[in-house]
C-alpha atoms as a PDB file:
ATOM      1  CA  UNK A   1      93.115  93.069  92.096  1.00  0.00           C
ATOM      2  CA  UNK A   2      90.074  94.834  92.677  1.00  0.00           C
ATOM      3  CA  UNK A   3      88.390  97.446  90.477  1.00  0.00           C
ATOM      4  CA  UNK A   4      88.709 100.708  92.560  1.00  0.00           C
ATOM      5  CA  UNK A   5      88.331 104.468  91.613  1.00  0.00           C
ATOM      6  CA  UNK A   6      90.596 106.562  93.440  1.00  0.00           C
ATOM      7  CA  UNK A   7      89.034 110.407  93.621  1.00  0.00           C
ATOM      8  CA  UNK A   8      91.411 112.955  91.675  1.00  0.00           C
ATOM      9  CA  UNK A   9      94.181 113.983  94.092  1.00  0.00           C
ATOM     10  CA  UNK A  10      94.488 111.007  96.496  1.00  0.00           C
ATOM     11  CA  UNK A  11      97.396 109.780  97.899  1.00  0.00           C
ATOM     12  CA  UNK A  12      98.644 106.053  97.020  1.00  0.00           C
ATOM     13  CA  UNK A  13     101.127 104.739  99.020  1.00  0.00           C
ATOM     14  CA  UNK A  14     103.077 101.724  98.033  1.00  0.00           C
ATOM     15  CA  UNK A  15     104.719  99.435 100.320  1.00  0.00           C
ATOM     16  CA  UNK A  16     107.391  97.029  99.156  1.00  0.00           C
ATOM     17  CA  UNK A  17     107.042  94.960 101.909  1.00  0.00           C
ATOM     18  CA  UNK A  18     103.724  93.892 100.996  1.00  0.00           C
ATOM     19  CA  UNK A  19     104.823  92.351  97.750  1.00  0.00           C
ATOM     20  CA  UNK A  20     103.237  88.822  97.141  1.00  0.00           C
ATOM     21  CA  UNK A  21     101.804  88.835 100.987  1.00  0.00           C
ATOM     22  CA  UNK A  22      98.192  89.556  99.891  1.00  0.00           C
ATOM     23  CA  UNK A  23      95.908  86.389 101.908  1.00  0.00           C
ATOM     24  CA  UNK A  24      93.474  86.014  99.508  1.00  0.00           C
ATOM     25  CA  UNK A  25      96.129  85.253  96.604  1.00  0.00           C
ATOM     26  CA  UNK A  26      98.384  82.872  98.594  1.00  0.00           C
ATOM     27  CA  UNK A  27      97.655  80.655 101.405  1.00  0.00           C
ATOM     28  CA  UNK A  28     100.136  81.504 104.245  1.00  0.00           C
ATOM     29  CA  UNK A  29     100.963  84.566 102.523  1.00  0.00           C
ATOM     30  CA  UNK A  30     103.306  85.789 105.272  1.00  0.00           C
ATOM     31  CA  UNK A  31     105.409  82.237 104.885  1.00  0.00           C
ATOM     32  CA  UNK A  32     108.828  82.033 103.081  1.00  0.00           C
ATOM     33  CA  UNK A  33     108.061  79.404 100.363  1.00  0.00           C
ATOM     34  CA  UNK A  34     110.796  78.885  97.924  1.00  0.00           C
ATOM     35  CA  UNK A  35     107.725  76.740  95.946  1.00  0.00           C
ATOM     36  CA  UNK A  36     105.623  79.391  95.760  1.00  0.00           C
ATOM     37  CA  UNK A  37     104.702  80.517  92.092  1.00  0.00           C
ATOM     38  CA  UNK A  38     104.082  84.104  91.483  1.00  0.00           C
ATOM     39  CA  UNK A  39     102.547  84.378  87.659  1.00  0.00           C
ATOM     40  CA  UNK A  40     102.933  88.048  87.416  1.00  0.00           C
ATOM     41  CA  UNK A  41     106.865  88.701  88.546  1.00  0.00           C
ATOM     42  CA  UNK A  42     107.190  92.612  88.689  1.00  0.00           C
ATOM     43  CA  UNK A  43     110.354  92.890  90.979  1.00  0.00           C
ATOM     44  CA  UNK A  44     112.670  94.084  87.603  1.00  0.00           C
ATOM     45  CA  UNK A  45     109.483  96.031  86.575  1.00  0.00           C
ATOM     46  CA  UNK A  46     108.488  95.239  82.969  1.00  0.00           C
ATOM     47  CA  UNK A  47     108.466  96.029  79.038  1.00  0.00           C
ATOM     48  CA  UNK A  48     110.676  99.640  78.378  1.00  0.00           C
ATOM     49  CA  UNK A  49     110.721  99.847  82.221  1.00  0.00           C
ATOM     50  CA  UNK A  50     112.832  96.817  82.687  1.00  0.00           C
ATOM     51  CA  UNK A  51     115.971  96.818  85.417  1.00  0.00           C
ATOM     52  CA  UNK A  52     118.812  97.217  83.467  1.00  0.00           C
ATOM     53  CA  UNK A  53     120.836  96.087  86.785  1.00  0.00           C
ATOM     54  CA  UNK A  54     118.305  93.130  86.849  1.00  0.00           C
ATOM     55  CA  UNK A  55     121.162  90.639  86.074  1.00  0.00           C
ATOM     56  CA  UNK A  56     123.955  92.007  88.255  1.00  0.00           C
ATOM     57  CA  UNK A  57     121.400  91.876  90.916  1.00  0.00           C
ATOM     58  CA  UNK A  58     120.701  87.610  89.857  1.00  0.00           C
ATOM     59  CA  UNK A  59     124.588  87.173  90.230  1.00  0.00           C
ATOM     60  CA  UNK A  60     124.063  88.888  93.718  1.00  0.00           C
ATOM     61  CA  UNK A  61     121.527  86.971  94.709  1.00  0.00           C
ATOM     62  CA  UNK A  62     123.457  83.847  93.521  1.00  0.00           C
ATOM     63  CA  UNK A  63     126.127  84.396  95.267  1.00  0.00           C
ATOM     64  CA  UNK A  64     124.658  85.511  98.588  1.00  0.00           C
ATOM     65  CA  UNK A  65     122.476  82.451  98.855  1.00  0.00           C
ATOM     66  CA  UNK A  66     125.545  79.978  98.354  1.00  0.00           C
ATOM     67  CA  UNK A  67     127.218  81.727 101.462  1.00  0.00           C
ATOM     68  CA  UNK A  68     123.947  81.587 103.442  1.00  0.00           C
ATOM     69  CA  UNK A  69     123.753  78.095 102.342  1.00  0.00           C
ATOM     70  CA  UNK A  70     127.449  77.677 104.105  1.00  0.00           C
ATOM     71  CA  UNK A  71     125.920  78.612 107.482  1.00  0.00           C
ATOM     72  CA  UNK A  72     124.198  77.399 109.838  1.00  0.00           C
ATOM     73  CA  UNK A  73     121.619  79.349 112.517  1.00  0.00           C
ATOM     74  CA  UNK A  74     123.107  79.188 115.891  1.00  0.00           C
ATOM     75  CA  UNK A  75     120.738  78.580 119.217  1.00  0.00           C
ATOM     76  CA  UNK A  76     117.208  78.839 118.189  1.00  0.00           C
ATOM     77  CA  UNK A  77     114.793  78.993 115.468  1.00  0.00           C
ATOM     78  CA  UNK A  78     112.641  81.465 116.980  1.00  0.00           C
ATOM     79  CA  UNK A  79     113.631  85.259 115.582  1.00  0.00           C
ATOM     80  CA  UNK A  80     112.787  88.865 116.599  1.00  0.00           C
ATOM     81  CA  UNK A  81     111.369  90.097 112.945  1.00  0.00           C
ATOM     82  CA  UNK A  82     111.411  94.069 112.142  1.00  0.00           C
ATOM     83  CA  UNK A  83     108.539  94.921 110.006  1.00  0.00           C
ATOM     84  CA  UNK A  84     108.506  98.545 108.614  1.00  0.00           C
ATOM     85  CA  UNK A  85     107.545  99.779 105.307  1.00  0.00           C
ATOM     86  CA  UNK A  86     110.815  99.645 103.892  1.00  0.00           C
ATOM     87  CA  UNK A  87     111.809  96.548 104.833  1.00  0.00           C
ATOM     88  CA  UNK A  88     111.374  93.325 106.494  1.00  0.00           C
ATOM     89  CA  UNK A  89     114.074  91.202 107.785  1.00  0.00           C
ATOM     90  CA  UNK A  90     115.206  89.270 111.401  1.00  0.00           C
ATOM     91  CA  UNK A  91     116.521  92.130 113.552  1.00  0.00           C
ATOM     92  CA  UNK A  92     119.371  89.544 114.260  1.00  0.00           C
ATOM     93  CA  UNK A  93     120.581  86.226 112.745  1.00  0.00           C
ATOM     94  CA  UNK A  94     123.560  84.764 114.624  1.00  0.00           C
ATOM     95  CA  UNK A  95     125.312  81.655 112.678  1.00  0.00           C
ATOM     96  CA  UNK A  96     128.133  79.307 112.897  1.00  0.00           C
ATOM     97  CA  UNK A  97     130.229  78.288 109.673  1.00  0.00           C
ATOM     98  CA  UNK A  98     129.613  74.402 108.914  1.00  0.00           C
END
């Protein structure tokens, strides 16, 4: 992080999407590595402001990946991705059940 002065009365805009994709923190930064350590985790937010849904959302996540895990990606690898500052995700993602 730098050390930057905003003026009184600017607007910051934060995008979600550009969590943990900065280049100059992580090589490949726009690559899915399930390796990749991130010291500071703030996607639960921290302290008082903690996610009190934080561990439903684990169990989610859990369970979600154990179904994706079931399929497999039919025809081929390469993927249309949608990049907006919402979200980011394949804009489709056929599959076939193993």
């Amino acid at each position: 992080m730098g050390d930057s002065v905003l003026p009184p009365g600017e607007t910051v805009m934060i995008a979600l999407a550009a969590a943990s994709h900065d280049p100059a923190r992580f090589p490949r930064a726009g690559d899915f590595d399930i390796h990749r350590t991130t010291p500071v985790h703030l996607a639960f937010g921290h302290g008082i402001h903690y996610c009190l849904g934080a561990p439903l959302a684990r169990v989610q996540v859990s369970t979600a990946l154990r179904v994706l895990l079931a399929l497999r990606l039919a025809g081929g690898a390469d993927r249309s991705w949608r990049r907006t500052l919402i979200s980011r995700g394949v804009t489709d993602l056929p599959v076939q059940l193993r």
